[in-house]
PDB file of N, CA and C in Angstrom:
ATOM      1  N   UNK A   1     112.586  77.866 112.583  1.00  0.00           N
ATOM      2  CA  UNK A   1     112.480  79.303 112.399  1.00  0.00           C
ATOM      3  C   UNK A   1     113.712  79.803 111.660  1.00  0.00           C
ATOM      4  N   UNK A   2     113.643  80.408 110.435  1.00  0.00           N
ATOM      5  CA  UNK A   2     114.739  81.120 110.083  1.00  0.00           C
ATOM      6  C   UNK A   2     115.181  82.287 110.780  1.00  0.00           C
ATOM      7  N   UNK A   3     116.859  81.662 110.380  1.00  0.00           N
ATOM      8  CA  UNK A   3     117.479  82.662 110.908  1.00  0.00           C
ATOM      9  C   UNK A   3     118.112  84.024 110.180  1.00  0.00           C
ATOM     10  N   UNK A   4     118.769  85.315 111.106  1.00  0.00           N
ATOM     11  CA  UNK A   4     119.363  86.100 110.113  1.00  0.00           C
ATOM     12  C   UNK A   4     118.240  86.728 109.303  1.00  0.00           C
ATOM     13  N   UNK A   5     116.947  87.116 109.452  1.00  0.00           N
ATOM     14  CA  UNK A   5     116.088  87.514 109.018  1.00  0.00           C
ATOM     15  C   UNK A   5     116.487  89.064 109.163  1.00  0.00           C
ATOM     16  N   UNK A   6     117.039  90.339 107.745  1.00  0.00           N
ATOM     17  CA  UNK A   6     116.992  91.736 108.286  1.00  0.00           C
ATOM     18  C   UNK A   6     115.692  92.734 108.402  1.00  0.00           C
ATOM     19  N   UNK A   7     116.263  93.907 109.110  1.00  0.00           N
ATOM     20  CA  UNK A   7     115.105  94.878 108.871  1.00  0.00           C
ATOM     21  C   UNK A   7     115.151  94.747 107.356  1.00  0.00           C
ATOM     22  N   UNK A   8     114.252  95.200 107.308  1.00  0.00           N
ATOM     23  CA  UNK A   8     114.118  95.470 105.493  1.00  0.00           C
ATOM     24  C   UNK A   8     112.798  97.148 105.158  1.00  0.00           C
ATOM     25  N   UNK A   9     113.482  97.759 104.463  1.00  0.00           N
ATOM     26  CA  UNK A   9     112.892  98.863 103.802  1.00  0.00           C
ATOM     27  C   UNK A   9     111.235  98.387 102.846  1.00  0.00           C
ATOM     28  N   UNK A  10     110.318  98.998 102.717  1.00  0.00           N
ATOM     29  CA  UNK A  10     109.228  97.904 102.172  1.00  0.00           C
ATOM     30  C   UNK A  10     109.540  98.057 100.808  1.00  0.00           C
ATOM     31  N   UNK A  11     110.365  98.773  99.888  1.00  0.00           N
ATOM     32  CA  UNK A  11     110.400  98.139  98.615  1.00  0.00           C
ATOM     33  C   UNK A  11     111.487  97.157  98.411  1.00  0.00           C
ATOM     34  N   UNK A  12     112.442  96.980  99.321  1.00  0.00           N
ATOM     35  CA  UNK A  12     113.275  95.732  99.240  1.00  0.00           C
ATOM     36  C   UNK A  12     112.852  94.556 100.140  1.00  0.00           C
ATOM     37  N   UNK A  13     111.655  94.655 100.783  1.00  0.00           N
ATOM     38  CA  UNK A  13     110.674  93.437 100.935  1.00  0.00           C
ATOM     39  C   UNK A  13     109.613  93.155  99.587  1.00  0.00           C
ATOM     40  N   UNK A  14     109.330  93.744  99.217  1.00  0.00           N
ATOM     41  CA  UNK A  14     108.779  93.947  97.912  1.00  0.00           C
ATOM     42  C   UNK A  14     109.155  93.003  96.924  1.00  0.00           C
ATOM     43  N   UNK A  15     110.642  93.809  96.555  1.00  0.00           N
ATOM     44  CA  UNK A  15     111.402  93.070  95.647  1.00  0.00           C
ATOM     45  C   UNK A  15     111.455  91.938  95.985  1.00  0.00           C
ATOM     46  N   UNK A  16     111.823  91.212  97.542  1.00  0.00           N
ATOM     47  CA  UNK A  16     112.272  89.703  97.758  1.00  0.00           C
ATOM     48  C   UNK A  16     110.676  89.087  97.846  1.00  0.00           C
ATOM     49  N   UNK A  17     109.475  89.937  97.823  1.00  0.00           N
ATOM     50  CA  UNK A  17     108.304  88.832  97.726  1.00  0.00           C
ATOM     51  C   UNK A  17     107.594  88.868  96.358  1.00  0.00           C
ATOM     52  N   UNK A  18     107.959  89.847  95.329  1.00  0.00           N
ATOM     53  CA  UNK A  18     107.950  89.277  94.011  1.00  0.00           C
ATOM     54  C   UNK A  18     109.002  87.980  93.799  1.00  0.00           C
ATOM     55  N   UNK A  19     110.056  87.921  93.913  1.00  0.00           N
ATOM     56  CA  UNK A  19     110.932  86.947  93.605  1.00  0.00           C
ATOM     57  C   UNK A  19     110.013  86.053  94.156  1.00  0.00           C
ATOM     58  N   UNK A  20     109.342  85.659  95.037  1.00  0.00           N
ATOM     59  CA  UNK A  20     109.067  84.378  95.900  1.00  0.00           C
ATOM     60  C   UNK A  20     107.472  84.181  95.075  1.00  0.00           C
ATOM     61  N   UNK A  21     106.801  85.257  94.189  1.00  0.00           N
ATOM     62  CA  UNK A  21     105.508  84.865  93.105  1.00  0.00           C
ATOM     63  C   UNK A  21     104.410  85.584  93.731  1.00  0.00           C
ATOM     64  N   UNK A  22     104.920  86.830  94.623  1.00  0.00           N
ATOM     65  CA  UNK A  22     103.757  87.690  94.969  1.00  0.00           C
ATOM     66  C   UNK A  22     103.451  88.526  94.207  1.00  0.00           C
ATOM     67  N   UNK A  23     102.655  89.344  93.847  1.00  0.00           N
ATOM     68  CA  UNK A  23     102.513  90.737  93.162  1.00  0.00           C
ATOM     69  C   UNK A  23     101.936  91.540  93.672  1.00  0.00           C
ATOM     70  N   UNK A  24     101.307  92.911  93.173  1.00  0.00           N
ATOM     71  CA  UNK A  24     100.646  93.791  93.411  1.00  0.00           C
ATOM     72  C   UNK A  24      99.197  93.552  93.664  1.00  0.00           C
ATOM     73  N   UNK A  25      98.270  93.780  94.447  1.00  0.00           N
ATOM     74  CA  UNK A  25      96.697  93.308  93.910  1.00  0.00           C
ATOM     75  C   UNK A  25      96.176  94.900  93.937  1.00  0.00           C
ATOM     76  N   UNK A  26      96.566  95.406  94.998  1.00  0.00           N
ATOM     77  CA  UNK A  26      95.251  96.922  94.711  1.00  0.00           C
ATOM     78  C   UNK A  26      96.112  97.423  95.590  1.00  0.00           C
ATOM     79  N   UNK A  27      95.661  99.163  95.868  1.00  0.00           N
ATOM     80  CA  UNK A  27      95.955 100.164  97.004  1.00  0.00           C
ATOM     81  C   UNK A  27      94.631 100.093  97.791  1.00  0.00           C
ATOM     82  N   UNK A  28      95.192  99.633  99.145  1.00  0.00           N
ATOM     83  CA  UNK A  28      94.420  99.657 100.379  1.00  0.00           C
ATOM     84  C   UNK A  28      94.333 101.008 100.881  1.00  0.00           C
ATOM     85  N   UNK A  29      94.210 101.151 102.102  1.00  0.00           N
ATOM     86  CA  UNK A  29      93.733 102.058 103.235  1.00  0.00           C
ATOM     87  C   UNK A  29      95.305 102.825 103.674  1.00  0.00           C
ATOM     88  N   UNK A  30      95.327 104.809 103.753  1.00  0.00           N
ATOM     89  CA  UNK A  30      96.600 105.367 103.973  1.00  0.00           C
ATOM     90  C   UNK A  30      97.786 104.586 103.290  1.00  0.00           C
ATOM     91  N   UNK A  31      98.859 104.139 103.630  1.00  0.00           N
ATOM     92  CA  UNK A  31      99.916 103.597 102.630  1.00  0.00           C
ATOM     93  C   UNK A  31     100.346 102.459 102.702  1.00  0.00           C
ATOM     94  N   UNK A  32      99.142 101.595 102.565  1.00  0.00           N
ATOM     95  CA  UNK A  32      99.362 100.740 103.027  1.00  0.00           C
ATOM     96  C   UNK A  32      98.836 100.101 101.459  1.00  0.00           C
ATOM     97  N   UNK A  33      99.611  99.314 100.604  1.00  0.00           N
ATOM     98  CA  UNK A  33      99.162  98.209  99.454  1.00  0.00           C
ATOM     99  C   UNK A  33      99.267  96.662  99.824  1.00  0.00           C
ATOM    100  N   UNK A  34      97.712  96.486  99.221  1.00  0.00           N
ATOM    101  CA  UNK A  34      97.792  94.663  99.250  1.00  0.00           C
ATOM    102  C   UNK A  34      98.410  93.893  98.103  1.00  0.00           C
ATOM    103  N   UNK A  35      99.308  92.722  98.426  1.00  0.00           N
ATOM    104  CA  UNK A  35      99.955  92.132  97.551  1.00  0.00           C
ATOM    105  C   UNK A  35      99.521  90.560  97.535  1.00  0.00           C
ATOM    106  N   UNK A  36      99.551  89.563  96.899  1.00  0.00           N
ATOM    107  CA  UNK A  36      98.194  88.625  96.444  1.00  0.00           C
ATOM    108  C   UNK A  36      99.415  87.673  96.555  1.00  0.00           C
ATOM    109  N   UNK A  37      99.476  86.364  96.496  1.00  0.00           N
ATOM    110  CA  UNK A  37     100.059  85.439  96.557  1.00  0.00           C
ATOM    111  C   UNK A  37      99.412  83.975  96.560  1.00  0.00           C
ATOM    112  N   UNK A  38      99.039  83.460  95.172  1.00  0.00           N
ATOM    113  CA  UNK A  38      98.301  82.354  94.960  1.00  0.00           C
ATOM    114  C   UNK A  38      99.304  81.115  94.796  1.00  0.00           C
ATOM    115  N   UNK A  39      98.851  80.322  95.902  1.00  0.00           N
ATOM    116  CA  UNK A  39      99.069  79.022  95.564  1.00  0.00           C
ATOM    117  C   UNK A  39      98.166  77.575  95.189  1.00  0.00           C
ATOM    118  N   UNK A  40      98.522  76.282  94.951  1.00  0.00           N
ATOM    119  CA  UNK A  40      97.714  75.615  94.230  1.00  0.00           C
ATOM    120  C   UNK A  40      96.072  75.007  95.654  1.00  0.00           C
ATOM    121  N   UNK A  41      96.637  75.390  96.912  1.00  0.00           N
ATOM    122  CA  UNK A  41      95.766  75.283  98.342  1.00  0.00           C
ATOM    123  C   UNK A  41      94.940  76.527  98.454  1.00  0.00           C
ATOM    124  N   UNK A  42      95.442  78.362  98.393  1.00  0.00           N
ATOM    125  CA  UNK A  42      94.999  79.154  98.774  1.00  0.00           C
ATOM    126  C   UNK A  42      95.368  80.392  97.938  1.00  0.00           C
ATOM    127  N   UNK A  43      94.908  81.406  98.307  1.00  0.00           N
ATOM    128  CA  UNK A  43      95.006  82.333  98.013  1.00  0.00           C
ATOM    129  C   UNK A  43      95.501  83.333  99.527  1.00  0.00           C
ATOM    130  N   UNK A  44      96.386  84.312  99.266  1.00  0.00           N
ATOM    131  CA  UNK A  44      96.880  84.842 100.834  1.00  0.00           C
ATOM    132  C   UNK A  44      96.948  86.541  99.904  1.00  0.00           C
ATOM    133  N   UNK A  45      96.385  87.328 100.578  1.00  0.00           N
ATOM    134  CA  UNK A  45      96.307  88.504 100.377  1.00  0.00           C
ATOM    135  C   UNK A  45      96.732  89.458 101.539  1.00  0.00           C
ATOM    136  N   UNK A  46      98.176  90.072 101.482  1.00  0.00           N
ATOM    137  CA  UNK A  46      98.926  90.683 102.650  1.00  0.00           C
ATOM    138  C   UNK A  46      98.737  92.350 102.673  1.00  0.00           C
ATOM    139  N   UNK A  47      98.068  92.969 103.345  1.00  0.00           N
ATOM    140  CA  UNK A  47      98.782  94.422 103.274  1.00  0.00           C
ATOM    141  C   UNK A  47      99.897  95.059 104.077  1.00  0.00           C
ATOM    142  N   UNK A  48     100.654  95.829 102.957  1.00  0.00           N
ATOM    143  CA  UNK A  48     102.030  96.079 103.295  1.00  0.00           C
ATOM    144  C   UNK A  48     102.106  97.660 103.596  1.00  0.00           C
ATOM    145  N   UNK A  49     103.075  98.054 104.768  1.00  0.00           N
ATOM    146  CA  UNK A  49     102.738  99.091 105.423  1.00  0.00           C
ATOM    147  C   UNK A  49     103.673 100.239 104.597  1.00  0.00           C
ATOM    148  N   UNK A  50     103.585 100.808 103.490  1.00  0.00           N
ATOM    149  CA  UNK A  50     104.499 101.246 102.373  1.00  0.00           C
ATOM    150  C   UNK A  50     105.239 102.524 102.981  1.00  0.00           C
ATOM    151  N   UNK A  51     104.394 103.109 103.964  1.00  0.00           N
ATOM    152  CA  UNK A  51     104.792 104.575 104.680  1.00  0.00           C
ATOM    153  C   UNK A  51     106.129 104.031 106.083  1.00  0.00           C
ATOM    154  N   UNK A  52     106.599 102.562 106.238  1.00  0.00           N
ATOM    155  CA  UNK A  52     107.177 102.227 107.507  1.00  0.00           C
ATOM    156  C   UNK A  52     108.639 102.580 106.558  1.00  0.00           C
ATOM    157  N   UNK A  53     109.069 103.702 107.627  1.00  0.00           N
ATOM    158  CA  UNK A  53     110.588 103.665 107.413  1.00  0.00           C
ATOM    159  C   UNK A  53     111.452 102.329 107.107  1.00  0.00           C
ATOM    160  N   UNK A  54     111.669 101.434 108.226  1.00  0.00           N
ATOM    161  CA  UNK A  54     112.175 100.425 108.113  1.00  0.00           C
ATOM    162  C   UNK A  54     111.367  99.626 108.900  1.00  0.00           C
ATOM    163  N   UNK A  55     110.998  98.043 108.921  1.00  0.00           N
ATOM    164  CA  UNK A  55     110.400  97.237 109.176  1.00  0.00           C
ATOM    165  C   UNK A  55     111.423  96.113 109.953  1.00  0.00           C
ATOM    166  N   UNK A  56     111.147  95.978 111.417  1.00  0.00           N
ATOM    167  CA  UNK A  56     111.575  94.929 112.125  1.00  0.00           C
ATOM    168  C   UNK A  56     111.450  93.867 111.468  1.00  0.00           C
ATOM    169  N   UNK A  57     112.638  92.773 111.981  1.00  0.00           N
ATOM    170  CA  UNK A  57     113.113  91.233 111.265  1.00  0.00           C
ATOM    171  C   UNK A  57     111.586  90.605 112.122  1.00  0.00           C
ATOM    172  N   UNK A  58     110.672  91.055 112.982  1.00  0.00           N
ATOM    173  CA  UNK A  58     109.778  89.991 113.287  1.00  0.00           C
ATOM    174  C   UNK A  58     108.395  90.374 112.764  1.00  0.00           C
ATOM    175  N   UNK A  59     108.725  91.745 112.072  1.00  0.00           N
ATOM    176  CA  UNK A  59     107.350  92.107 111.329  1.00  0.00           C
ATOM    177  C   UNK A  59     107.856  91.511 110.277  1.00  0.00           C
ATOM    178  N   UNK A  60     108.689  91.381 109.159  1.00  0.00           N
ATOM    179  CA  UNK A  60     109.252  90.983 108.243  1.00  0.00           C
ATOM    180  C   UNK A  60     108.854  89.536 107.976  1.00  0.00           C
ATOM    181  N   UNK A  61     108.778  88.701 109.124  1.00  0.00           N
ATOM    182  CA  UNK A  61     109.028  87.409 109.387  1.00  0.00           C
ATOM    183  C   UNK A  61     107.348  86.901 109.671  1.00  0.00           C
ATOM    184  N   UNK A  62     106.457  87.976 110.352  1.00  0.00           N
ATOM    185  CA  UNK A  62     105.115  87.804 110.538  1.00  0.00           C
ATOM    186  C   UNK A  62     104.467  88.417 108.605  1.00  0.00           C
ATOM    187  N   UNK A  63     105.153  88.939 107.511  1.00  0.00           N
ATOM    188  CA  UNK A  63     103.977  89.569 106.532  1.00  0.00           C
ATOM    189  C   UNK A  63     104.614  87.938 106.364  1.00  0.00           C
ATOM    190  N   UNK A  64     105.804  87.266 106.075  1.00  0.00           N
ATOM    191  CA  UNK A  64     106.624  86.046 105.337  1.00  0.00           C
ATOM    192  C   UNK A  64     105.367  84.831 105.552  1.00  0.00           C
ATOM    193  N   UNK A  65     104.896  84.613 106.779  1.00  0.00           N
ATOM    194  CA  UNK A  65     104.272  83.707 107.712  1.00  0.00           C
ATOM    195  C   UNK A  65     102.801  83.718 106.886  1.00  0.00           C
ATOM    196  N   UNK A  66     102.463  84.979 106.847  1.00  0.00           N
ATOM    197  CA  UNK A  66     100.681  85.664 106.522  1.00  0.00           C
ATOM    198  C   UNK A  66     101.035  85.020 105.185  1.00  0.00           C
ATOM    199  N   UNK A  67     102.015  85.190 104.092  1.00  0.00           N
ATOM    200  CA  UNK A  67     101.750  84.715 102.573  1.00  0.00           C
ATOM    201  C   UNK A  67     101.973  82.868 102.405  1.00  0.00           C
ATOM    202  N   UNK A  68     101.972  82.510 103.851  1.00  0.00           N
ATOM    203  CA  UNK A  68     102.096  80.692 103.783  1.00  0.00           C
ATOM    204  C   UNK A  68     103.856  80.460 103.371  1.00  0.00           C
ATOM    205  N   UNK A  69     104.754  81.216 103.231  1.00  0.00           N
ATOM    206  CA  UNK A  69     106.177  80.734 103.205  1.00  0.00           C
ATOM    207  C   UNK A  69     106.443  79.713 103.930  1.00  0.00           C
ATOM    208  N   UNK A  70     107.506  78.636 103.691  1.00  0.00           N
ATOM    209  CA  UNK A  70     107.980  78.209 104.728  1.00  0.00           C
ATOM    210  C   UNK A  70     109.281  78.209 105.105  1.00  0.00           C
ATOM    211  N   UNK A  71     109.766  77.868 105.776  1.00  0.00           N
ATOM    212  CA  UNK A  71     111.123  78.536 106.426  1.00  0.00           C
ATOM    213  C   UNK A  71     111.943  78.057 105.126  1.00  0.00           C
ATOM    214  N   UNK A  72     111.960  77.298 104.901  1.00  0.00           N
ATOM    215  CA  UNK A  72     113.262  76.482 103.814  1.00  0.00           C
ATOM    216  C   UNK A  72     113.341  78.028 102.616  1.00  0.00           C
ATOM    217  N   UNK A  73     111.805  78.277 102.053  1.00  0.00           N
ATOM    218  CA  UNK A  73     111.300  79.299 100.985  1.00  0.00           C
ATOM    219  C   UNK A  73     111.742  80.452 101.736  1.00  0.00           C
ATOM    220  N   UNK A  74     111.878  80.933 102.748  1.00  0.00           N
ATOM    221  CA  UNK A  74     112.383  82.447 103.151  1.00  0.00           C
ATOM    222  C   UNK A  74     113.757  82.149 103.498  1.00  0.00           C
ATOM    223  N   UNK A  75     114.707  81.286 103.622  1.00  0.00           N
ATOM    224  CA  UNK A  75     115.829  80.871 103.340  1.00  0.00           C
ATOM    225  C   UNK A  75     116.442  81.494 101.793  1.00  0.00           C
ATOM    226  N   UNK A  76     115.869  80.488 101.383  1.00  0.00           N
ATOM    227  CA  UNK A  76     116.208  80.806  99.612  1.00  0.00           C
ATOM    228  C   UNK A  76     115.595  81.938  99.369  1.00  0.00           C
ATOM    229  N   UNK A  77     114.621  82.637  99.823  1.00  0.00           N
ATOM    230  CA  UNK A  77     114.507  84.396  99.241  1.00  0.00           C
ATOM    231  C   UNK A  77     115.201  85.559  99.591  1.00  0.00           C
ATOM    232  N   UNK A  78     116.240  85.044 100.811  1.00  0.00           N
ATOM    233  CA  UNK A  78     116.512  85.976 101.730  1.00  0.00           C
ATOM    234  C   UNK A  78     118.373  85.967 101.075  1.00  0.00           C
ATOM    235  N   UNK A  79     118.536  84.646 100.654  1.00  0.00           N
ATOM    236  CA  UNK A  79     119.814  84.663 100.114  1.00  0.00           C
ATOM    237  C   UNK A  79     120.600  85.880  99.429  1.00  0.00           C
TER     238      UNK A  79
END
């Protein structure tokens, strides 16, 4: 399990899950946008809660989990 995981604001989770090859896919439901994340196994489609003030290190750590990261990869994104 990584460690040192912060709250994070959702456009500076944003920013660190473009870096990691996520993008935008559509606007979901109230403020909430889905962001797409294809790999060469799956496809993982997350919606992100855009209206959350700040976002707990274990919600942070549960959207990380939902896009198939693995700890080593949220290591190196979190740097």
């Amino acid at each position: 399990m990584p460690k040192n995981i912060p709250s994070l604001k959702p456009r500076e989770l944003i920013k660190i899950l473009e870096k990691g090859g996520c993008r935008f896919d559509r606007e979901g439901k109230g403020d909430h946008c889905l962001y797409i994340r294809l790999t060469p196994e799956s496809k993982h489609i997350v919606p992100i809660d855009m209206g959350a003030k700040e976002m707990s290190p274990a919600y942070v750590l549960r959207i990380f989990r939902q896009f198939g990261f693995t700890d080593e990869e949220i290591d190196q994104l979190l740097k």
